[in-house]
N, C-alpha and C. Protein backbone atom coordinates (compact mmCIF):
# COMPACT_ATOMS: atom_id res chain seq x y z
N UNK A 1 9.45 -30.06 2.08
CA UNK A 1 9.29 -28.72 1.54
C UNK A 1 8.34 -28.78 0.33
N UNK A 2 7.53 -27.94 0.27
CA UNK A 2 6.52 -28.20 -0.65
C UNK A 2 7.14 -26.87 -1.73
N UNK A 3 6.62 -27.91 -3.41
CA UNK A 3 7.61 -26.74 -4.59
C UNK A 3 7.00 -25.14 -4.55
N UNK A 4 7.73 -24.65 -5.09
CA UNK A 4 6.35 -22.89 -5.31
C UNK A 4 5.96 -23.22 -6.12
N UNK A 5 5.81 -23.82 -7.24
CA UNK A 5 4.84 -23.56 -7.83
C UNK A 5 3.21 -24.25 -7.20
N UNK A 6 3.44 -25.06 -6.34
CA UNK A 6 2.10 -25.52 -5.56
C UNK A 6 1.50 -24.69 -4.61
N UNK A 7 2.52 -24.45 -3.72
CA UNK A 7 2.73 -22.74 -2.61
C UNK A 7 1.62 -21.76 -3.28
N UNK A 8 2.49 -21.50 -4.60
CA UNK A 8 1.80 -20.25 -5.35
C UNK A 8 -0.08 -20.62 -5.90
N UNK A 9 -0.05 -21.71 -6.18
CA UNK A 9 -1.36 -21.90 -6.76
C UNK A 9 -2.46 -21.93 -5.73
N UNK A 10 -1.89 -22.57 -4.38
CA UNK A 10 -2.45 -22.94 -3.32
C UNK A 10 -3.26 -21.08 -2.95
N UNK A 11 -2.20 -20.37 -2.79
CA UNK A 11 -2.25 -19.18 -2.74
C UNK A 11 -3.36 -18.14 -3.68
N UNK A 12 -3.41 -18.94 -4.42
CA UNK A 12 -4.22 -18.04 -5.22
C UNK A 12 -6.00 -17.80 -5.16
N UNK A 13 -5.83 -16.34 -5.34
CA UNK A 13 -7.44 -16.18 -4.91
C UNK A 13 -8.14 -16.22 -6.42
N UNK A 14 -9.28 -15.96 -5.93
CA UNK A 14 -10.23 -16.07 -6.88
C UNK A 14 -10.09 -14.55 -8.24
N UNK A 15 -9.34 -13.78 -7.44
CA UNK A 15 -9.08 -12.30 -7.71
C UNK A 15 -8.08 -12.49 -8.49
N UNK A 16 -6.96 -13.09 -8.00
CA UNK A 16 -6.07 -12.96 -8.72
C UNK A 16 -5.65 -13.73 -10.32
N UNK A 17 -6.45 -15.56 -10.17
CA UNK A 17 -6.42 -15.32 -11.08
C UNK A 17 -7.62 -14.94 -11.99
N UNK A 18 -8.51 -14.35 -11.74
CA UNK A 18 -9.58 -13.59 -13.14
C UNK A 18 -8.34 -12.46 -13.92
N UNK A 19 -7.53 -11.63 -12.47
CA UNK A 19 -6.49 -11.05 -13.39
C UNK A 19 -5.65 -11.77 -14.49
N UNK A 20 -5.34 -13.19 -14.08
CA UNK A 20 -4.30 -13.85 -14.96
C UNK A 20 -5.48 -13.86 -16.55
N UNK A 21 -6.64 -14.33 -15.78
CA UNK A 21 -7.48 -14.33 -17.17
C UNK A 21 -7.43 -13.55 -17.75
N UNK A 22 -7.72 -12.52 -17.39
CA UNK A 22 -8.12 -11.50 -18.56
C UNK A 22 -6.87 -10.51 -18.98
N UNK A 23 -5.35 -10.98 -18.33
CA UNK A 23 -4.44 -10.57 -19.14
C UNK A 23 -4.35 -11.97 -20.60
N UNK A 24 -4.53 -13.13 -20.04
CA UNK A 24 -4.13 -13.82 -20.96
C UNK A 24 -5.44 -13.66 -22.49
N UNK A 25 -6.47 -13.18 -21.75
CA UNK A 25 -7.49 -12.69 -22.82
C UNK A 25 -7.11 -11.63 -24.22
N UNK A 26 -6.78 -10.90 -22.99
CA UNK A 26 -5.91 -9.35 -24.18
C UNK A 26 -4.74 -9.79 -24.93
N UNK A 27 -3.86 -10.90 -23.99
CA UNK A 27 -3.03 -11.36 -25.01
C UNK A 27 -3.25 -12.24 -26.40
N UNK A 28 -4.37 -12.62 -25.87
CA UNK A 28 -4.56 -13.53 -26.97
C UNK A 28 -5.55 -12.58 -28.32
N UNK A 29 -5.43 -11.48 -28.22
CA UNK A 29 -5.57 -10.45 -29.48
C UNK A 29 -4.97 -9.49 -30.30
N UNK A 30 -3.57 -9.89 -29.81
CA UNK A 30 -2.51 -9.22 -30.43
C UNK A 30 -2.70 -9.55 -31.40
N UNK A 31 -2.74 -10.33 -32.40
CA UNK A 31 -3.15 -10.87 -33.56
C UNK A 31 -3.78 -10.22 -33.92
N UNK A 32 -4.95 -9.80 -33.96
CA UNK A 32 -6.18 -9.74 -34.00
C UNK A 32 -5.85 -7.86 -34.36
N UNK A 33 -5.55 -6.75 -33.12
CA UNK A 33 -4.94 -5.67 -33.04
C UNK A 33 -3.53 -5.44 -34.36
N UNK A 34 -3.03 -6.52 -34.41
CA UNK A 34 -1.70 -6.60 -35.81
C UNK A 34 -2.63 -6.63 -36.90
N UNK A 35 -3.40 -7.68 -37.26
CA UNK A 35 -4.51 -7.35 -38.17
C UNK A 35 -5.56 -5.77 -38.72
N UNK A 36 -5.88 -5.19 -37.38
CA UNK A 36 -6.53 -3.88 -37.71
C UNK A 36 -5.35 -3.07 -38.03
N UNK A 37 -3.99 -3.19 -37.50
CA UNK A 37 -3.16 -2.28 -37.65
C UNK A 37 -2.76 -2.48 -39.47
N UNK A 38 -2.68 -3.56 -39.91
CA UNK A 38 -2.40 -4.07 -41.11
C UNK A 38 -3.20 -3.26 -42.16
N UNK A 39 -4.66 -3.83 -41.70
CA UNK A 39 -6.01 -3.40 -42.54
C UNK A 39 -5.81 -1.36 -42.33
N UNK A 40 -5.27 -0.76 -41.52
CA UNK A 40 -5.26 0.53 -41.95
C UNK A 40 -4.10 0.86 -41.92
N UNK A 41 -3.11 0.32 -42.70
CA UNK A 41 -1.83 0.71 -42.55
C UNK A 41 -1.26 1.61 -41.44
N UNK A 42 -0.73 1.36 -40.11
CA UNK A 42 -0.61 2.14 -39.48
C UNK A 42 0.13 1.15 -38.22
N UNK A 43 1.44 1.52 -37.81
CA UNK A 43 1.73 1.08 -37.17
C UNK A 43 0.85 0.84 -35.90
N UNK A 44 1.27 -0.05 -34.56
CA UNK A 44 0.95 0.25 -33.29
C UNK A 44 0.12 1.23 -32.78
N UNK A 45 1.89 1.84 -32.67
CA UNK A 45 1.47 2.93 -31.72
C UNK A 45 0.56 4.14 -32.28
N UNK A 46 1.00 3.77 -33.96
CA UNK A 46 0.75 5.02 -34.43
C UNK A 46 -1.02 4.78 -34.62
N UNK A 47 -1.58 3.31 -34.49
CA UNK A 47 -3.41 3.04 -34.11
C UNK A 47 -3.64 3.33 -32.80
N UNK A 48 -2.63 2.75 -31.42
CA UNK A 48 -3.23 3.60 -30.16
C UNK A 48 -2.90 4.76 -30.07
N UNK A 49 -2.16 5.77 -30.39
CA UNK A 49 -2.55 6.90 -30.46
C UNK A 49 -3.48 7.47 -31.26
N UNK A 50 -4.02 7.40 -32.16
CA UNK A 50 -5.33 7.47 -33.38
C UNK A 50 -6.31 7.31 -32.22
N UNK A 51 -6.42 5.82 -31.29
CA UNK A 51 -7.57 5.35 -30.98
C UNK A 51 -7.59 6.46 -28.92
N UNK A 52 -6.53 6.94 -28.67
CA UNK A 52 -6.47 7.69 -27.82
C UNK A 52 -6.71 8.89 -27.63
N UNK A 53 -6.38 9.52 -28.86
CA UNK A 53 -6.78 11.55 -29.12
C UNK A 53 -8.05 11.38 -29.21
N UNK A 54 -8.41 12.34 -28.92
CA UNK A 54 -10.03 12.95 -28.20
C UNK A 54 -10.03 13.76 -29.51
N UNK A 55 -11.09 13.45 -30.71
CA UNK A 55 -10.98 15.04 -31.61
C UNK A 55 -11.73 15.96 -31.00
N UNK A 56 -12.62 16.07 -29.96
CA UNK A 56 -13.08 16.96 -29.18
C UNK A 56 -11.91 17.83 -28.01
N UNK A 57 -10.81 17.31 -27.89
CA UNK A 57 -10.41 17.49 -26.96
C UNK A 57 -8.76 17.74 -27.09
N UNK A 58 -7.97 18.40 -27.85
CA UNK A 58 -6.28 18.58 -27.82
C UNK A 58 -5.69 17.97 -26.77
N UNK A 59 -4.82 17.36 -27.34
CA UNK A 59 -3.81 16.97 -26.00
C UNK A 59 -2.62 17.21 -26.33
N UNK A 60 -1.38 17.70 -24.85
CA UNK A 60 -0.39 17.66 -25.01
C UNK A 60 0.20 16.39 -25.56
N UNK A 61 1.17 16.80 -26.28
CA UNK A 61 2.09 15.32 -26.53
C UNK A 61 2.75 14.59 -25.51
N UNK A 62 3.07 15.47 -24.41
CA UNK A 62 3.40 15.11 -23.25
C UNK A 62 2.50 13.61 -22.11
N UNK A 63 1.01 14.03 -22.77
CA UNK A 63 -0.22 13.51 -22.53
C UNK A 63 -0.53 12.21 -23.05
N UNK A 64 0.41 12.58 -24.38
CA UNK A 64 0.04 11.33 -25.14
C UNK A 64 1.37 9.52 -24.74
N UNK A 65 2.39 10.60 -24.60
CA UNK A 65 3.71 9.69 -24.36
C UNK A 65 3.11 8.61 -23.29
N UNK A 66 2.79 9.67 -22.20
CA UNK A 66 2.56 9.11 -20.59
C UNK A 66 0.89 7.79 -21.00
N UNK A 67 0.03 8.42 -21.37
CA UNK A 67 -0.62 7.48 -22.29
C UNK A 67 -0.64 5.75 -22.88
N UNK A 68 0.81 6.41 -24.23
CA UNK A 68 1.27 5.24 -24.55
C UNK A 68 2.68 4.74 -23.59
N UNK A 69 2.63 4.74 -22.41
CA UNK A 69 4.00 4.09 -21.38
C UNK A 69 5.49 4.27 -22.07
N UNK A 70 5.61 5.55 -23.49
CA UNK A 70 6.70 5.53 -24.10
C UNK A 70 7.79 6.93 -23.86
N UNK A 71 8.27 7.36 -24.28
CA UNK A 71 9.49 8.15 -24.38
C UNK A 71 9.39 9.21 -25.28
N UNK A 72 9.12 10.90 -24.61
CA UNK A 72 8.56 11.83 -26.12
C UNK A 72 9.14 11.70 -26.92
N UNK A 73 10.31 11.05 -27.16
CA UNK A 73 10.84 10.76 -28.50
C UNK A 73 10.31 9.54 -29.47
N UNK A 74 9.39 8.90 -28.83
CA UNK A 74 9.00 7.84 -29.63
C UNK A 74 7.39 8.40 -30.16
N UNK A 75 6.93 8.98 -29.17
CA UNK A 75 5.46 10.27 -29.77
C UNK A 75 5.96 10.61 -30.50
N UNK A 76 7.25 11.70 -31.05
CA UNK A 76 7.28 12.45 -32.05
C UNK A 76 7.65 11.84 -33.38
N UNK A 77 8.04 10.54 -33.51
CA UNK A 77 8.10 9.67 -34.48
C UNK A 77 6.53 9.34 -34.93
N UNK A 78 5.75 8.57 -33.92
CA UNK A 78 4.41 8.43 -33.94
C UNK A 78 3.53 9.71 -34.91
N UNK A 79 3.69 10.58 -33.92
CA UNK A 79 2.62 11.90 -35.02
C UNK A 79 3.54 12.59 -36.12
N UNK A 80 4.86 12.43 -36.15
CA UNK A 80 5.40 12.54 -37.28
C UNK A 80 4.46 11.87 -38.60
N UNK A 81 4.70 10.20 -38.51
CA UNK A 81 3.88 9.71 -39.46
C UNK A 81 2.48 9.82 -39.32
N UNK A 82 1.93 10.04 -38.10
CA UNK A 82 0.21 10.58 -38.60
C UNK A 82 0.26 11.85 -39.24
N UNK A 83 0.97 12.90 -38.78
CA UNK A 83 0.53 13.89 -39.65
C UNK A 83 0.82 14.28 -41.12
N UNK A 84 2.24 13.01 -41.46
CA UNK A 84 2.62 12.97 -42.78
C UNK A 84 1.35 12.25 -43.23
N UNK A 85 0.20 11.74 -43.39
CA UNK A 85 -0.69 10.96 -43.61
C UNK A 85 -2.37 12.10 -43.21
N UNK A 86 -1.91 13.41 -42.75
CA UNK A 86 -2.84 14.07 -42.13
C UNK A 86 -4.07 13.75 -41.86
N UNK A 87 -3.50 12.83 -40.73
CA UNK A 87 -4.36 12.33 -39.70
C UNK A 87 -4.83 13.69 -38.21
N UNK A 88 -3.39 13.79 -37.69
CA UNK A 88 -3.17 14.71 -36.35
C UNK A 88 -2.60 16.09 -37.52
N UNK A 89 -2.53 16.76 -36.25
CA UNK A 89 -2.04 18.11 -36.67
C UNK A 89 -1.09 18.51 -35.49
N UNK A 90 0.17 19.32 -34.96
CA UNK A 90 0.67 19.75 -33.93
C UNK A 90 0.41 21.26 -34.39
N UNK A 91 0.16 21.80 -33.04
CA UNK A 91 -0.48 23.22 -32.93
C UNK A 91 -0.08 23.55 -31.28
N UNK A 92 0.56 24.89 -31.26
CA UNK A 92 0.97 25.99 -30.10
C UNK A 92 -0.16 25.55 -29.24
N UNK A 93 0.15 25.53 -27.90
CA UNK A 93 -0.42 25.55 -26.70
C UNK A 93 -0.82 27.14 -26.29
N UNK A 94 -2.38 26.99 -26.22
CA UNK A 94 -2.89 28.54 -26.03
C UNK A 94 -1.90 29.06 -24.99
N UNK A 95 -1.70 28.48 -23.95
CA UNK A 95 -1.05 29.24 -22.71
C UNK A 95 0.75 29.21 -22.63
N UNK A 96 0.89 28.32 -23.10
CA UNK A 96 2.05 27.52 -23.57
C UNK A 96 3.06 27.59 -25.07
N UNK A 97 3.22 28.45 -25.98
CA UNK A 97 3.55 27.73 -26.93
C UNK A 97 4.27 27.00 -27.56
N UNK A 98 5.31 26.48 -26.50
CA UNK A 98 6.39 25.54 -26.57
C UNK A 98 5.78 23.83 -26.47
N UNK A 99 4.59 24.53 -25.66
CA UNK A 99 3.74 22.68 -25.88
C UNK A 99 2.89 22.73 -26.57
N UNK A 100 3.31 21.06 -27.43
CA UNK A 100 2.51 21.14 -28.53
C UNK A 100 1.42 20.15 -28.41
N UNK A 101 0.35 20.79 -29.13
CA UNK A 101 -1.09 20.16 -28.72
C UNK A 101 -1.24 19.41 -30.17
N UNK A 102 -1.88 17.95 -29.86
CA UNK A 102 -2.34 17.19 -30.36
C UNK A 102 -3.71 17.15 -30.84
N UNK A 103 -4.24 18.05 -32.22
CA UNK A 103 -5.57 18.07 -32.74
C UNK A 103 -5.86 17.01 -34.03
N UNK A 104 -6.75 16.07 -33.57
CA UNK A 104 -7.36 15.15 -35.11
C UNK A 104 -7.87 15.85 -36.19
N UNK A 105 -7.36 15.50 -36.93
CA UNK A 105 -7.79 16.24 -38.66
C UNK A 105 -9.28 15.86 -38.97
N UNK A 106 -10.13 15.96 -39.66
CA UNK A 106 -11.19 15.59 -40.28
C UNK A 106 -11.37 13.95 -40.92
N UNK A 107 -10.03 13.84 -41.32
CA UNK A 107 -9.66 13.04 -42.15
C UNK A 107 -9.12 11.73 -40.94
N UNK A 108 -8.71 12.12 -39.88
CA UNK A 108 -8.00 11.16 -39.02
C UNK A 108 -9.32 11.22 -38.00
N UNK A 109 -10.48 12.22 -37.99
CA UNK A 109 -11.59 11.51 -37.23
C UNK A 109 -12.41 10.76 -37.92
N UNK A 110 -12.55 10.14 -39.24
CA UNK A 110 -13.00 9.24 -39.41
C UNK A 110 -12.35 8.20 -39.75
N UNK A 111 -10.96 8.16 -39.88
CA UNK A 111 -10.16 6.90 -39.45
C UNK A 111 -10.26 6.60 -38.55
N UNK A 112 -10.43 7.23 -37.36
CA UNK A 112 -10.45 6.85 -36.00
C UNK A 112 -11.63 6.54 -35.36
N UNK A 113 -13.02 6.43 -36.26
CA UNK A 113 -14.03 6.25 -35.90
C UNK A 113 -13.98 5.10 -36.02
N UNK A 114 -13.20 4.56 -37.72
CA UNK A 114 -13.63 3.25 -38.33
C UNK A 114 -12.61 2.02 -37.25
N UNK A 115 -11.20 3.06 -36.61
CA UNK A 115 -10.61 1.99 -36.36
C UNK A 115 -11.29 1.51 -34.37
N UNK A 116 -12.02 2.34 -34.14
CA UNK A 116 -12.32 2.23 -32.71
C UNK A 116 -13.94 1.23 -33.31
N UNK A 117 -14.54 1.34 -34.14
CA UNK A 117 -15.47 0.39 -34.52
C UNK A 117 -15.11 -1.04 -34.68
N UNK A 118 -14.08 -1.26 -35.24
CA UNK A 118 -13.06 -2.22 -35.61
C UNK A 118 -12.59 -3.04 -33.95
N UNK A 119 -11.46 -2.08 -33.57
CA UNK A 119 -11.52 -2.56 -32.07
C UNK A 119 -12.65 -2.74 -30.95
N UNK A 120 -13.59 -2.34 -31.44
CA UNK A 120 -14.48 -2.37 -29.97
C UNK A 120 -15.35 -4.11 -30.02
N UNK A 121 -15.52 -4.29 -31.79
CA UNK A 121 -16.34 -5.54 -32.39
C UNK A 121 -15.84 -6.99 -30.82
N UNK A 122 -16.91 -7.37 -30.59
CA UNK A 122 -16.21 -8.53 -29.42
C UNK A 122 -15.39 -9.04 -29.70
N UNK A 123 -14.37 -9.95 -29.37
CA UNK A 123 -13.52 -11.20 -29.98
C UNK A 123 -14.30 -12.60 -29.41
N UNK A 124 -13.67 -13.75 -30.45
CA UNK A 124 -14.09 -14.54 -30.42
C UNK A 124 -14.90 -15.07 -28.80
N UNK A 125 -13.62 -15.31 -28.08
CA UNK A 125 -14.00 -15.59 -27.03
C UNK A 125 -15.12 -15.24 -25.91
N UNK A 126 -15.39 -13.93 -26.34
CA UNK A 126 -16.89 -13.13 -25.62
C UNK A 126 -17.98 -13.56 -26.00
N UNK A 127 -17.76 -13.77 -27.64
CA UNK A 127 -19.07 -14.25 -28.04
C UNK A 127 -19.45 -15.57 -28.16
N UNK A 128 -18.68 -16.62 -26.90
CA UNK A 128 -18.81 -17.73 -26.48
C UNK A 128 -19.88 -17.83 -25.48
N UNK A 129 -19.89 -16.45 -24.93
CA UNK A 129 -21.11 -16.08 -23.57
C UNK A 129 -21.93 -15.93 -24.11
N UNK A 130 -23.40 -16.51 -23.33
CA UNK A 130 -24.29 -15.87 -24.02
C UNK A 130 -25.07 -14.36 -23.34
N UNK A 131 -26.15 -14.00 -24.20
CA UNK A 131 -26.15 -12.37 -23.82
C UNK A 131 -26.44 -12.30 -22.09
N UNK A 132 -26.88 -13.21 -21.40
CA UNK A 132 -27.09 -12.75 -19.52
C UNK A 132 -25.34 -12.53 -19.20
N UNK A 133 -24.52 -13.71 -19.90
CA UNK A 133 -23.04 -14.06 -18.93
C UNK A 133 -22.75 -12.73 -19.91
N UNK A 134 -22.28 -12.21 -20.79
CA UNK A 134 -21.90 -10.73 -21.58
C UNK A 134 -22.46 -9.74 -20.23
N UNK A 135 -23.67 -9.61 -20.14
CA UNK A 135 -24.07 -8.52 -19.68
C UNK A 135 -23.38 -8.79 -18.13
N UNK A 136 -23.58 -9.85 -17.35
CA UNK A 136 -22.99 -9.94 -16.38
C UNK A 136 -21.31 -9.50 -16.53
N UNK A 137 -20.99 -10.19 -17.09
CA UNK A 137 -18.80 -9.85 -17.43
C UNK A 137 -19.18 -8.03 -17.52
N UNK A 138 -19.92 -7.63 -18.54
CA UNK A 138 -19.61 -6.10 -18.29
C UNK A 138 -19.85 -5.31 -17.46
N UNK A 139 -20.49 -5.49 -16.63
CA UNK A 139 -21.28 -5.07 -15.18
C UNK A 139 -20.74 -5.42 -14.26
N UNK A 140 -19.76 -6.64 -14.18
CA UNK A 140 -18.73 -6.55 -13.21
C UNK A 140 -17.28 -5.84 -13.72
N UNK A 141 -17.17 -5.72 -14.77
CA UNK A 141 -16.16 -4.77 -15.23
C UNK A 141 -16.23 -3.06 -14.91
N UNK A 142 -17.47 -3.07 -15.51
CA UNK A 142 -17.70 -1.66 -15.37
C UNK A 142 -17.39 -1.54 -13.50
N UNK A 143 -17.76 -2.45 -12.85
CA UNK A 143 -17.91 -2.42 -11.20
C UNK A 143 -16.62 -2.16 -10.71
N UNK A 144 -15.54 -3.23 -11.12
CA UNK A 144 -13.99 -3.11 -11.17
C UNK A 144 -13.47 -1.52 -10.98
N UNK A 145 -13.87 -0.89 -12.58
CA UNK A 145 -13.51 -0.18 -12.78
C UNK A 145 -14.34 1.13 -12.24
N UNK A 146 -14.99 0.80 -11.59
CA UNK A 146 -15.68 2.20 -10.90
C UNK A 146 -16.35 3.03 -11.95
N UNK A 147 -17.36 2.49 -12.58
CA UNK A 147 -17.88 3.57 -13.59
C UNK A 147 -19.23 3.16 -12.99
């Protein structure tokens, strides 16, 4: 009988693991994400939601939960402290006014400029490629992802 874990490796495509890669990639920037969260005082969730609202664009909170994979009770903690910090604002749903829409303040769109500048900077490991293998990795990403 041959072990699984040989089974499994044997098994493995070329597909599957680039997935293992590039989860273990993202993992390896949690650090990195705890750091920006540090540098602008702001919890987590309370930077991916910052780095998720559209200031062009309101969103339900409903929008935002499903978003962050959480529980509207953990959103309303979230923009609780952004808007104690008036970052977000909650505002009546034109059609709706029981749903509440998620608008960026002035003040929370240029936090959110500085912190999506911040996150977007490469990490270490990208800038191990040089600029053909970069441009290639994003061009098969973008491909992945259908853009």
């Amino acid at each position: 009988m041959v072990p699984m874990s040989v089974t499994a490796t044997q098994r493995r495509t070329a597909a599957s693991e680039a997935w293992v890669l590039i989860a273990e990639l993202v993992a390896s920037q949690r650090s990195r994400t705890m750091c920006v969260c540090s540098e602008f005082d702001l919890a987590p969730g309370q930077l991916h939601a910052l780095k998720w609202l559209d200031p062009e664009s309101p969103k339900p909170m409903r929008d935002l939960a499903t978003a962050l994979a959480c529980d509207n009770s953990n959103v309303t903690g979230i923009i609780d402290r952004l808007e104690d910090r008036g970052l977000v604002q909650r505002r009546p749903g034109a059609h709706d006014r029981r749903v509440k829409m998620l608008v960026v303040t002035p003040k929370g769109q240029a936090l959110r400029h500085e912190i999506k500048a911040r996150m977007e900077e490469a990490p270490e490991p990208l800038l191990r490629l040089d600029a053909e293998e970069q441009r290639v990795l994003r061009d098969l990403l973008r491909k992945a992802l259908d853009r």
